[in-house]
PDB file of N, CA and C in Angstrom:
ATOM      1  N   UNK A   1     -13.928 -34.749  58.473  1.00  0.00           N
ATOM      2  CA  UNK A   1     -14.446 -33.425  58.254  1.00  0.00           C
ATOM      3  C   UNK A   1     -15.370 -33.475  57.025  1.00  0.00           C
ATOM      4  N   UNK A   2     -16.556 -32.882  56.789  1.00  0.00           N
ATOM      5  CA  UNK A   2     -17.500 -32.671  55.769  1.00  0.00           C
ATOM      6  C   UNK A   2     -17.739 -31.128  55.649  1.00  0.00           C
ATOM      7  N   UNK A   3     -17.540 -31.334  54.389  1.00  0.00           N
ATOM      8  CA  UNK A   3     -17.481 -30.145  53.850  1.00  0.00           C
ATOM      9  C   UNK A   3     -18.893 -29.554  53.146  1.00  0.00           C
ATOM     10  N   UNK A   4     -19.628 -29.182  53.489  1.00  0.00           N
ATOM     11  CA  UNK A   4     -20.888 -28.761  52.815  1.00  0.00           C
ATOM     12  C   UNK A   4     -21.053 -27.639  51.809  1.00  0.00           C
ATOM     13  N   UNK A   5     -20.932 -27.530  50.567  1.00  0.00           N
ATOM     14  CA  UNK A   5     -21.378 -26.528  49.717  1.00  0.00           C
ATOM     15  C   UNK A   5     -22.742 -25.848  49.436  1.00  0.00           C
ATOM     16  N   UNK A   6     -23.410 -24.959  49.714  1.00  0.00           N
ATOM     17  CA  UNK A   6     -24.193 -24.238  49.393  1.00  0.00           C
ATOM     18  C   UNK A   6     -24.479 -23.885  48.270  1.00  0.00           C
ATOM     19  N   UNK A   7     -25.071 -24.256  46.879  1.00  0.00           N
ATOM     20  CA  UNK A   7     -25.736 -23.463  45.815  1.00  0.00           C
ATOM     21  C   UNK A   7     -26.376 -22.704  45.674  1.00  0.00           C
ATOM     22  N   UNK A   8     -26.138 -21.034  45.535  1.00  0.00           N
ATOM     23  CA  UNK A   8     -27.784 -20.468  45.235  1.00  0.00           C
ATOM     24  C   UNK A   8     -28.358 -20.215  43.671  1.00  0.00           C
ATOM     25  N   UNK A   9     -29.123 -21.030  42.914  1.00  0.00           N
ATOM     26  CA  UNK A   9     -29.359 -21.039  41.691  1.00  0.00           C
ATOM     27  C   UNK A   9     -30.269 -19.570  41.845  1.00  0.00           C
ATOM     28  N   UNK A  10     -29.807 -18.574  40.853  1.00  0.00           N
ATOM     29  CA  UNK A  10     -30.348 -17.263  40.679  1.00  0.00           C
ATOM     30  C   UNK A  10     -31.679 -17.622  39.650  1.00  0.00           C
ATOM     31  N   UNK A  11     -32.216 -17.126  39.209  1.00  0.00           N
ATOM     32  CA  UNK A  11     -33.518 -17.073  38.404  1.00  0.00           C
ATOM     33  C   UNK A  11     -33.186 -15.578  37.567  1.00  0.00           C
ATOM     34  N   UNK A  12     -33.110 -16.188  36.166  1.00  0.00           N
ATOM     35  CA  UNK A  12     -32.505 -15.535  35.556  1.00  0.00           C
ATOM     36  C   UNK A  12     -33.705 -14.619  34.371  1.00  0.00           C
ATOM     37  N   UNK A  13     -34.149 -13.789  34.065  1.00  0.00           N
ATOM     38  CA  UNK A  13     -35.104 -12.996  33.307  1.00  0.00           C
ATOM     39  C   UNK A  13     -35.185 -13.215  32.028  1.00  0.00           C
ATOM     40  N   UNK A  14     -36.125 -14.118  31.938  1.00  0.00           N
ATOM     41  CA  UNK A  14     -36.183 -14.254  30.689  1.00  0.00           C
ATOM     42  C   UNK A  14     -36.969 -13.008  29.407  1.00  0.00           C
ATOM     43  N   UNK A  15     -35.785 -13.124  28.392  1.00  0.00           N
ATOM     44  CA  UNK A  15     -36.105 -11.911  27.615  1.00  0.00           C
ATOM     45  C   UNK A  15     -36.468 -12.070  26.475  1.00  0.00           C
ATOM     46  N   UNK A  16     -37.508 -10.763  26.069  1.00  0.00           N
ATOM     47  CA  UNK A  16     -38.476 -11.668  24.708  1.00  0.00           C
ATOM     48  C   UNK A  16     -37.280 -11.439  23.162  1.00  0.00           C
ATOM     49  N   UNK A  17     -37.185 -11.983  22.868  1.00  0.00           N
ATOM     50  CA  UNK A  17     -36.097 -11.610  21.771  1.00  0.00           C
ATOM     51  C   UNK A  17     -36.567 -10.757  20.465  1.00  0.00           C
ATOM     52  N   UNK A  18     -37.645 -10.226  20.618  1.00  0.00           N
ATOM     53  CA  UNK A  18     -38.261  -9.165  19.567  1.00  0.00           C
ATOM     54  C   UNK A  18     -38.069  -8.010  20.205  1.00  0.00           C
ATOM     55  N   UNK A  19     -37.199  -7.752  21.373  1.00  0.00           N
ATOM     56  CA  UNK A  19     -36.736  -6.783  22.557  1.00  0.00           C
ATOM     57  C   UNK A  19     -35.796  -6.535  22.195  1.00  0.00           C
ATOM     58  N   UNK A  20     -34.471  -7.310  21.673  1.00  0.00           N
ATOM     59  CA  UNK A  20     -33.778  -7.114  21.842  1.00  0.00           C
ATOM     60  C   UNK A  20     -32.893  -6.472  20.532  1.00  0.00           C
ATOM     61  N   UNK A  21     -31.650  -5.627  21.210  1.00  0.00           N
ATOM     62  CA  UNK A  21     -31.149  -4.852  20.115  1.00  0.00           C
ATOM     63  C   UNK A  21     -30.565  -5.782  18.364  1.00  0.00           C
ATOM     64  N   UNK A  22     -29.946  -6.847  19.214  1.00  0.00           N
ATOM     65  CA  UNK A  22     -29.875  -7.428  17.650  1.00  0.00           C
ATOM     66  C   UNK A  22     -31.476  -7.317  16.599  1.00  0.00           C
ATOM     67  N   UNK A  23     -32.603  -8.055  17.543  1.00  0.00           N
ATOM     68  CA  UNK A  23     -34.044  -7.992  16.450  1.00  0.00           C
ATOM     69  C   UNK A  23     -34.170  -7.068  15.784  1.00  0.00           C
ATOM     70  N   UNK A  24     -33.978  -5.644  16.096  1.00  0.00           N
ATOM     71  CA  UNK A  24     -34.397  -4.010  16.113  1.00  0.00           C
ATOM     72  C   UNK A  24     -33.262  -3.991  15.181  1.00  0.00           C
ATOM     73  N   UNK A  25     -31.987  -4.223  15.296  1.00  0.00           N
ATOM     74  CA  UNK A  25     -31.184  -4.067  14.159  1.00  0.00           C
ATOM     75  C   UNK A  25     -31.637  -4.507  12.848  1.00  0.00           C
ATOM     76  N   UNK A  26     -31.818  -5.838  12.779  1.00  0.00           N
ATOM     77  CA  UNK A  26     -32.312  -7.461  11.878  1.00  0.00           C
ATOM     78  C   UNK A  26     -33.840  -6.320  11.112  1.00  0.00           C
ATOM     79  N   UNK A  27     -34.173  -6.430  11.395  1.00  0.00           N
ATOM     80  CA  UNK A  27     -36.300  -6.369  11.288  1.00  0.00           C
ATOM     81  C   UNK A  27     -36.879  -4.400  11.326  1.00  0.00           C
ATOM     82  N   UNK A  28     -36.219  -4.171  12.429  1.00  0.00           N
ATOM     83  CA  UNK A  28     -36.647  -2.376  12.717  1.00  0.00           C
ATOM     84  C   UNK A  28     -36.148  -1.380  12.078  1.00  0.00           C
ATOM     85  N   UNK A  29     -34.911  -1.056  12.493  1.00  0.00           N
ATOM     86  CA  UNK A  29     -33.693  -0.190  11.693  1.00  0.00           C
ATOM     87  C   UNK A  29     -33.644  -0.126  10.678  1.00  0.00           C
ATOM     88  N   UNK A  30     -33.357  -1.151   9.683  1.00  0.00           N
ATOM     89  CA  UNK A  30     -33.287  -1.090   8.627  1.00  0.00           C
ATOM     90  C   UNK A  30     -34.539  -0.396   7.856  1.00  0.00           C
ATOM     91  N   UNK A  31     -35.966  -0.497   7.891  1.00  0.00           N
ATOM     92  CA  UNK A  31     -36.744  -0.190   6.838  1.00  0.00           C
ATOM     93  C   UNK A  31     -37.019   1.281   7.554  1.00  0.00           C
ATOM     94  N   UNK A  32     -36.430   1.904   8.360  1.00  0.00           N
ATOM     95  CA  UNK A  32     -36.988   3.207   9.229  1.00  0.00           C
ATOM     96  C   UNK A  32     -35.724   4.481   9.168  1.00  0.00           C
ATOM     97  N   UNK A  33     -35.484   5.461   9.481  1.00  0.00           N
ATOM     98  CA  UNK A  33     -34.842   6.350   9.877  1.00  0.00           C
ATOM     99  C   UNK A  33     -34.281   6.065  10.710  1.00  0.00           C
ATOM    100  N   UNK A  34     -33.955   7.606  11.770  1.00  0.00           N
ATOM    101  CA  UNK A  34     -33.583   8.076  12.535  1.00  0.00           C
ATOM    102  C   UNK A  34     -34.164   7.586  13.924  1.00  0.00           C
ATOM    103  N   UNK A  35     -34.299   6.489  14.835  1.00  0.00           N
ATOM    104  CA  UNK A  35     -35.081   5.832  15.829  1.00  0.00           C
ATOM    105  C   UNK A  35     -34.260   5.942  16.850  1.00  0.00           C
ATOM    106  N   UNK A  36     -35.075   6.364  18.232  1.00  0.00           N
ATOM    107  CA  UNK A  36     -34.750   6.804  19.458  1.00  0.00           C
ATOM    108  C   UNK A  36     -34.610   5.577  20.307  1.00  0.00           C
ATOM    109  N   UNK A  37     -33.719   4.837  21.248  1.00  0.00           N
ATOM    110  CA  UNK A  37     -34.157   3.559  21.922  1.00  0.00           C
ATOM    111  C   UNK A  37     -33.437   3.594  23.435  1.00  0.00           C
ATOM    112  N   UNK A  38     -33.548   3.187  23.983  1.00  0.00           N
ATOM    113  CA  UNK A  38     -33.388   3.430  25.168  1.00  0.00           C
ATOM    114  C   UNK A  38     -32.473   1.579  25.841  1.00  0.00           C
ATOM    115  N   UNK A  39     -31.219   1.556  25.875  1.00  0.00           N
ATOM    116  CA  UNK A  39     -30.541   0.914  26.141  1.00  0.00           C
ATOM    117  C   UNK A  39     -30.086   0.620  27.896  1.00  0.00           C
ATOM    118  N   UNK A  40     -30.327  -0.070  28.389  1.00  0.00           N
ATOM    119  CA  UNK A  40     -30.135   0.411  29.661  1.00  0.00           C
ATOM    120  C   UNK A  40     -30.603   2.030  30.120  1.00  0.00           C
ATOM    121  N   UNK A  41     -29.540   2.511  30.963  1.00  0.00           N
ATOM    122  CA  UNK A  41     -30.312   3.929  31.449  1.00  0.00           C
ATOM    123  C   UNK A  41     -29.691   4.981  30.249  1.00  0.00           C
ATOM    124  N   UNK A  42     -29.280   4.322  29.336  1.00  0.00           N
ATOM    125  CA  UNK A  42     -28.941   5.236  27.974  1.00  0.00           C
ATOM    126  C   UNK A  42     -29.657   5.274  27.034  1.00  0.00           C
ATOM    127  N   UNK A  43     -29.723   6.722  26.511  1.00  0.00           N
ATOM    128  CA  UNK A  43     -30.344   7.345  25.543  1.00  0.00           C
ATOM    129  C   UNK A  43     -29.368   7.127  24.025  1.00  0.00           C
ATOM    130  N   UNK A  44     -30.272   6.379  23.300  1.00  0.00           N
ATOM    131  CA  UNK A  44     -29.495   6.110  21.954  1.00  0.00           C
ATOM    132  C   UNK A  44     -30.389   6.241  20.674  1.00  0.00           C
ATOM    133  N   UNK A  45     -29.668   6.957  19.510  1.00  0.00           N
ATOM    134  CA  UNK A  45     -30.599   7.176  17.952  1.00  0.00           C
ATOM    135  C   UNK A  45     -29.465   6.499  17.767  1.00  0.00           C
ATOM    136  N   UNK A  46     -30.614   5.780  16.752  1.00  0.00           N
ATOM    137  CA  UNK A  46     -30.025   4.965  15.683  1.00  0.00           C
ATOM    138  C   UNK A  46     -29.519   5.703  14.485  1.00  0.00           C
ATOM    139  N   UNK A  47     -28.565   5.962  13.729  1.00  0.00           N
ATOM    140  CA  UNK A  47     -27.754   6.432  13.054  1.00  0.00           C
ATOM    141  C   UNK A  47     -27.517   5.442  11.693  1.00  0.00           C
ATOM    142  N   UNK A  48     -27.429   4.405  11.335  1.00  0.00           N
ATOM    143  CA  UNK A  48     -26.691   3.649  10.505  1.00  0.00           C
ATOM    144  C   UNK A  48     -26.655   2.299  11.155  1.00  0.00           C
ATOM    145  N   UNK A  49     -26.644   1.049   9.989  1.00  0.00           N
ATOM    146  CA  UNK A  49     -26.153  -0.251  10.170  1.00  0.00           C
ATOM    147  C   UNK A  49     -24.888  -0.374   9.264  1.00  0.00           C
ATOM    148  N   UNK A  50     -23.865  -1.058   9.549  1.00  0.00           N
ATOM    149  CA  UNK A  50     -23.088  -1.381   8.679  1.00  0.00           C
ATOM    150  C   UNK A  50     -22.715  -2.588   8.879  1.00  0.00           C
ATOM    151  N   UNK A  51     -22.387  -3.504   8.307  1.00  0.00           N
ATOM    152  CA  UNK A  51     -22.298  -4.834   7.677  1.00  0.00           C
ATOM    153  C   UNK A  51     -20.608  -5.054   7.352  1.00  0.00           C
ATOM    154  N   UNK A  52     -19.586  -5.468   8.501  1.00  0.00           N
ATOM    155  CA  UNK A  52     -18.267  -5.282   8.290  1.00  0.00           C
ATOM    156  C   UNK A  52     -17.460  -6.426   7.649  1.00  0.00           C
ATOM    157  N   UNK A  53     -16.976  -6.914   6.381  1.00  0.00           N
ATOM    158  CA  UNK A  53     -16.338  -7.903   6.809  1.00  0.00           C
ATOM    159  C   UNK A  53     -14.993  -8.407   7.125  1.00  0.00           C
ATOM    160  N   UNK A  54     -15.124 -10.119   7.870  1.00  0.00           N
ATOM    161  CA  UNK A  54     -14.074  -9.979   8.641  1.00  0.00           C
ATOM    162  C   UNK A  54     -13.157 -10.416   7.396  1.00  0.00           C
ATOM    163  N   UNK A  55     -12.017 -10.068   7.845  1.00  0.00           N
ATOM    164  CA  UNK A  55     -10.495 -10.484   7.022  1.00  0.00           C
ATOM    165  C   UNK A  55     -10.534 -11.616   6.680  1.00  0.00           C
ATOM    166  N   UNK A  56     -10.879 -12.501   7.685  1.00  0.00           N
ATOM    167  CA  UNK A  56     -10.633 -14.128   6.983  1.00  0.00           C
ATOM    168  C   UNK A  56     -11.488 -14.559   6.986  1.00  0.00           C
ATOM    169  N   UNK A  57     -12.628 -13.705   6.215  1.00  0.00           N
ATOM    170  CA  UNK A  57     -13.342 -14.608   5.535  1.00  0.00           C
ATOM    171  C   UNK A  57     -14.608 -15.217   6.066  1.00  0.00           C
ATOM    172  N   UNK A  58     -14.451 -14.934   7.692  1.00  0.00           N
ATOM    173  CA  UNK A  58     -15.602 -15.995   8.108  1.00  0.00           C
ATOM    174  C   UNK A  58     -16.982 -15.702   8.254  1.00  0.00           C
ATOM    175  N   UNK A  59     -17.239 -14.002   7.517  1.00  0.00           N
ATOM    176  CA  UNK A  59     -18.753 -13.612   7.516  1.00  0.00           C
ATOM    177  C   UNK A  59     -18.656 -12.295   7.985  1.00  0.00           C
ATOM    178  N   UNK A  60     -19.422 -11.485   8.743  1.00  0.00           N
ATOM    179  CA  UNK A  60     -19.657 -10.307   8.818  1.00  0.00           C
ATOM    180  C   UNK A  60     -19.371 -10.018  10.571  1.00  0.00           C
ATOM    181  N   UNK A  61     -19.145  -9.005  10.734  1.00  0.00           N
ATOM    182  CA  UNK A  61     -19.611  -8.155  11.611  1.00  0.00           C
ATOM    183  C   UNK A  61     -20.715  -7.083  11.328  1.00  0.00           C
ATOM    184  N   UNK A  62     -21.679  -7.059  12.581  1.00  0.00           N
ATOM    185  CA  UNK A  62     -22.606  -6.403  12.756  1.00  0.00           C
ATOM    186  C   UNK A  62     -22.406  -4.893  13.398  1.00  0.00           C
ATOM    187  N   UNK A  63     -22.315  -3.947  13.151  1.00  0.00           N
ATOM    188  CA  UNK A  63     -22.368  -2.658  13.558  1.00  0.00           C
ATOM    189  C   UNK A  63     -23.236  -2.001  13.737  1.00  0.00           C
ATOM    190  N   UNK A  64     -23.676  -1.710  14.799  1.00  0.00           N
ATOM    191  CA  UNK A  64     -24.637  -0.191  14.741  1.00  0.00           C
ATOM    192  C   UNK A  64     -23.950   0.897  15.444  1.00  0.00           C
ATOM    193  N   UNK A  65     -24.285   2.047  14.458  1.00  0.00           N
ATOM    194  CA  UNK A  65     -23.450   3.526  14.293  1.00  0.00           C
ATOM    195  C   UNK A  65     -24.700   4.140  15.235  1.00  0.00           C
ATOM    196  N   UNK A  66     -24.498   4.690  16.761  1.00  0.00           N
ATOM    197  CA  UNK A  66     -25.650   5.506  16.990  1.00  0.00           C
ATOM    198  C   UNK A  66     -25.151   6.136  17.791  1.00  0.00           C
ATOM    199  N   UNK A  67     -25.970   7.554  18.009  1.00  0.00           N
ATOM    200  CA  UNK A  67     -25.873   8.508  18.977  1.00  0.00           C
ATOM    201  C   UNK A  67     -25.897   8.516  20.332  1.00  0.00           C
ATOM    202  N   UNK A  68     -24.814   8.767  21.401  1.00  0.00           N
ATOM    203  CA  UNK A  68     -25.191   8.481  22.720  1.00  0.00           C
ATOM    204  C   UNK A  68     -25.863   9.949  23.264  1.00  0.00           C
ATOM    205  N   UNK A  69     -27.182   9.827  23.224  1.00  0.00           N
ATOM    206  CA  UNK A  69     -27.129  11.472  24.287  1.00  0.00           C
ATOM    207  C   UNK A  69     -26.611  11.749  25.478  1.00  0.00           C
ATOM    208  N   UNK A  70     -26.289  10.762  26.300  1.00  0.00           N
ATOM    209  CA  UNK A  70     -26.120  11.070  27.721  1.00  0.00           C
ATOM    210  C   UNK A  70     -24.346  11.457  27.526  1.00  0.00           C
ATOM    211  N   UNK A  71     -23.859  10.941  26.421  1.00  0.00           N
ATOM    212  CA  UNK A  71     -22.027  11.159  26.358  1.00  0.00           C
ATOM    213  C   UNK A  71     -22.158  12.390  25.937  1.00  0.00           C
ATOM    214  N   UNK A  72     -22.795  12.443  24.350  1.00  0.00           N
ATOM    215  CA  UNK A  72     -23.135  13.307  23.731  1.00  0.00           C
ATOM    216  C   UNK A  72     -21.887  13.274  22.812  1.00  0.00           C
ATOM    217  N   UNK A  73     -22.007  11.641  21.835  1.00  0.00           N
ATOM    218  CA  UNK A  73     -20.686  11.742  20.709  1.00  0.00           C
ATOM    219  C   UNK A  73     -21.618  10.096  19.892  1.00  0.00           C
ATOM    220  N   UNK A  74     -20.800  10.265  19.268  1.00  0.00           N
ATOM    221  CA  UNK A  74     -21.333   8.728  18.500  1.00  0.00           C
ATOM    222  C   UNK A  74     -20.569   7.952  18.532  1.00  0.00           C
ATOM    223  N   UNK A  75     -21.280   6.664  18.540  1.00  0.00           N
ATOM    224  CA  UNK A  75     -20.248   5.323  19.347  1.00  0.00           C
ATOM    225  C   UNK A  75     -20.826   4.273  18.291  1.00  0.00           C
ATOM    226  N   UNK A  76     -20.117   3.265  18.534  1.00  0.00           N
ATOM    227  CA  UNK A  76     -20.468   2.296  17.622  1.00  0.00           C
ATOM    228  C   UNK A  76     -20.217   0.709  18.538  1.00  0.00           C
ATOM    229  N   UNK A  77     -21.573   0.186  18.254  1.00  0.00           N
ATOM    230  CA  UNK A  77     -21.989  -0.854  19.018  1.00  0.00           C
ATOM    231  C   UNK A  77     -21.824  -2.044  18.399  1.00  0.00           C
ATOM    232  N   UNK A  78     -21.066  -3.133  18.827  1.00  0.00           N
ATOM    233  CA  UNK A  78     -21.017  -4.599  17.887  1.00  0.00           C
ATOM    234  C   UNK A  78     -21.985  -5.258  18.680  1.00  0.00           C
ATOM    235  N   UNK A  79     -23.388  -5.577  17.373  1.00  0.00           N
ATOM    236  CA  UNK A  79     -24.307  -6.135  17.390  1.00  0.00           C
ATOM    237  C   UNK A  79     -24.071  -7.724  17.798  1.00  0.00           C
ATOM    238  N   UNK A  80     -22.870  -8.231  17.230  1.00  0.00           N
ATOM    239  CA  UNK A  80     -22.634  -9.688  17.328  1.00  0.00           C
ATOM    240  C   UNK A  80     -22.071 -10.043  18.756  1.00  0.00           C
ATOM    241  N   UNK A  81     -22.098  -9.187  19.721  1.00  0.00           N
ATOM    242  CA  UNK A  81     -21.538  -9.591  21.079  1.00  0.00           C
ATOM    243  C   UNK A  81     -22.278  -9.530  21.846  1.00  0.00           C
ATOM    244  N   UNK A  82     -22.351  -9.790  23.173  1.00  0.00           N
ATOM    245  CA  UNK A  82     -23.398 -10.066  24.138  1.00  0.00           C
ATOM    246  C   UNK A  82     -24.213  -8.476  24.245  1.00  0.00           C
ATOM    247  N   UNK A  83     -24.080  -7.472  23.611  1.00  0.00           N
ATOM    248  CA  UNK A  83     -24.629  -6.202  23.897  1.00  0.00           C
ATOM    249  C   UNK A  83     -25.932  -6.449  23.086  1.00  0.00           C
ATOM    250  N   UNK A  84     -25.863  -7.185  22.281  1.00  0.00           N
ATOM    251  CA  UNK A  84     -26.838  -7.881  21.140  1.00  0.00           C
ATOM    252  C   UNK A  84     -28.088  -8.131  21.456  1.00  0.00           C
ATOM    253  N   UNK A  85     -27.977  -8.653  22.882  1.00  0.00           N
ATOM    254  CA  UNK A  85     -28.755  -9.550  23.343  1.00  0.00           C
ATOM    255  C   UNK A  85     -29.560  -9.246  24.490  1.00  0.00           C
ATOM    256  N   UNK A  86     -28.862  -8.099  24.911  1.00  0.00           N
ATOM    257  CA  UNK A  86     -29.650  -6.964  25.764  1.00  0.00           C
ATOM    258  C   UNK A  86     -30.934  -6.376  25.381  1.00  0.00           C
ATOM    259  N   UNK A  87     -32.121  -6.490  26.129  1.00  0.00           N
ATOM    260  CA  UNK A  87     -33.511  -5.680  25.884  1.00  0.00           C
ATOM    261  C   UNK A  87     -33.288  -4.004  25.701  1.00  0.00           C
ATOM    262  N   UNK A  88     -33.927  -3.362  24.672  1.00  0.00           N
ATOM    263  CA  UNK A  88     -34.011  -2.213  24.421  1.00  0.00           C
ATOM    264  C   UNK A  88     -35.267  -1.757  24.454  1.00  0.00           C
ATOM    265  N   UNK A  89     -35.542  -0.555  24.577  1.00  0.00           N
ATOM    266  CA  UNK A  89     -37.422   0.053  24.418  1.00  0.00           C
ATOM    267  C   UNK A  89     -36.958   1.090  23.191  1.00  0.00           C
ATOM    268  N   UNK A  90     -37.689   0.775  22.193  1.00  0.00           N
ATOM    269  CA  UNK A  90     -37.701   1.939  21.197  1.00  0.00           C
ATOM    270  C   UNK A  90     -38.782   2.712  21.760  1.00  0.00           C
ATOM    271  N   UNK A  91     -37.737   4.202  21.727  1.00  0.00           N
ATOM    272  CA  UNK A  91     -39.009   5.263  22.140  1.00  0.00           C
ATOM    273  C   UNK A  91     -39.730   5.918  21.079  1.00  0.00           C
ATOM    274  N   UNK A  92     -39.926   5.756  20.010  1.00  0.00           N
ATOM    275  CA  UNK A  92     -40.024   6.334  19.129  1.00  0.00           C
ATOM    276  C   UNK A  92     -40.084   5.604  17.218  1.00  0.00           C
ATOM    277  N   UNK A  93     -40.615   5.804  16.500  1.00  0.00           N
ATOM    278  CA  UNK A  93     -40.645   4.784  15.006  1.00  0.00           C
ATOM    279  C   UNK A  93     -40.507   6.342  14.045  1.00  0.00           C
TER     280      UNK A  93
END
């Protein structure tokens, strides 16, 4: 008996990393206000960065404090996890 496996290699989108929410945290946010960005099909202001650290020692956590309009409450996003790395559109400076 032969067993044949099928691969389908996906083609994966490559994303410009000056897109993405960590950069806009790093480089944007910081020297600006109140900034509108558009996260997936969510509506988000930027509110605050905060800079957490961890207990033992091993460096920071990344936080961003921002507004969800579509919930309509404020949530807080860890920059250092794959949400990081997701493309955003700032609507607004």
């Amino acid at each position: 008996m032969v067993l044949m496996l099928k691969y389908t290699i996906m083609a994966t989108k490559k994303i410009d990393e000056k897109k993405t929410l960590k950069y806009a945290v790093a480089f944007c946010f910081c020297t600006t206000g109140k900034i509108n960005f558009m996260l997936g099909n969510k509506m988000y202001q930027h509110i605050n960065t905060v800079y957490d650290q961890r207990e033992d020692g091993r460096g920071f956590n990344t936080c961003e404090v921002v507004y969800n309009y579509k919930a309509q409450k404020y949530e807080v996003l860890n920059v250092d996890t794959e949400i990081g790395n997701k493309e955003i559109t700032i609507l607004n400076v």
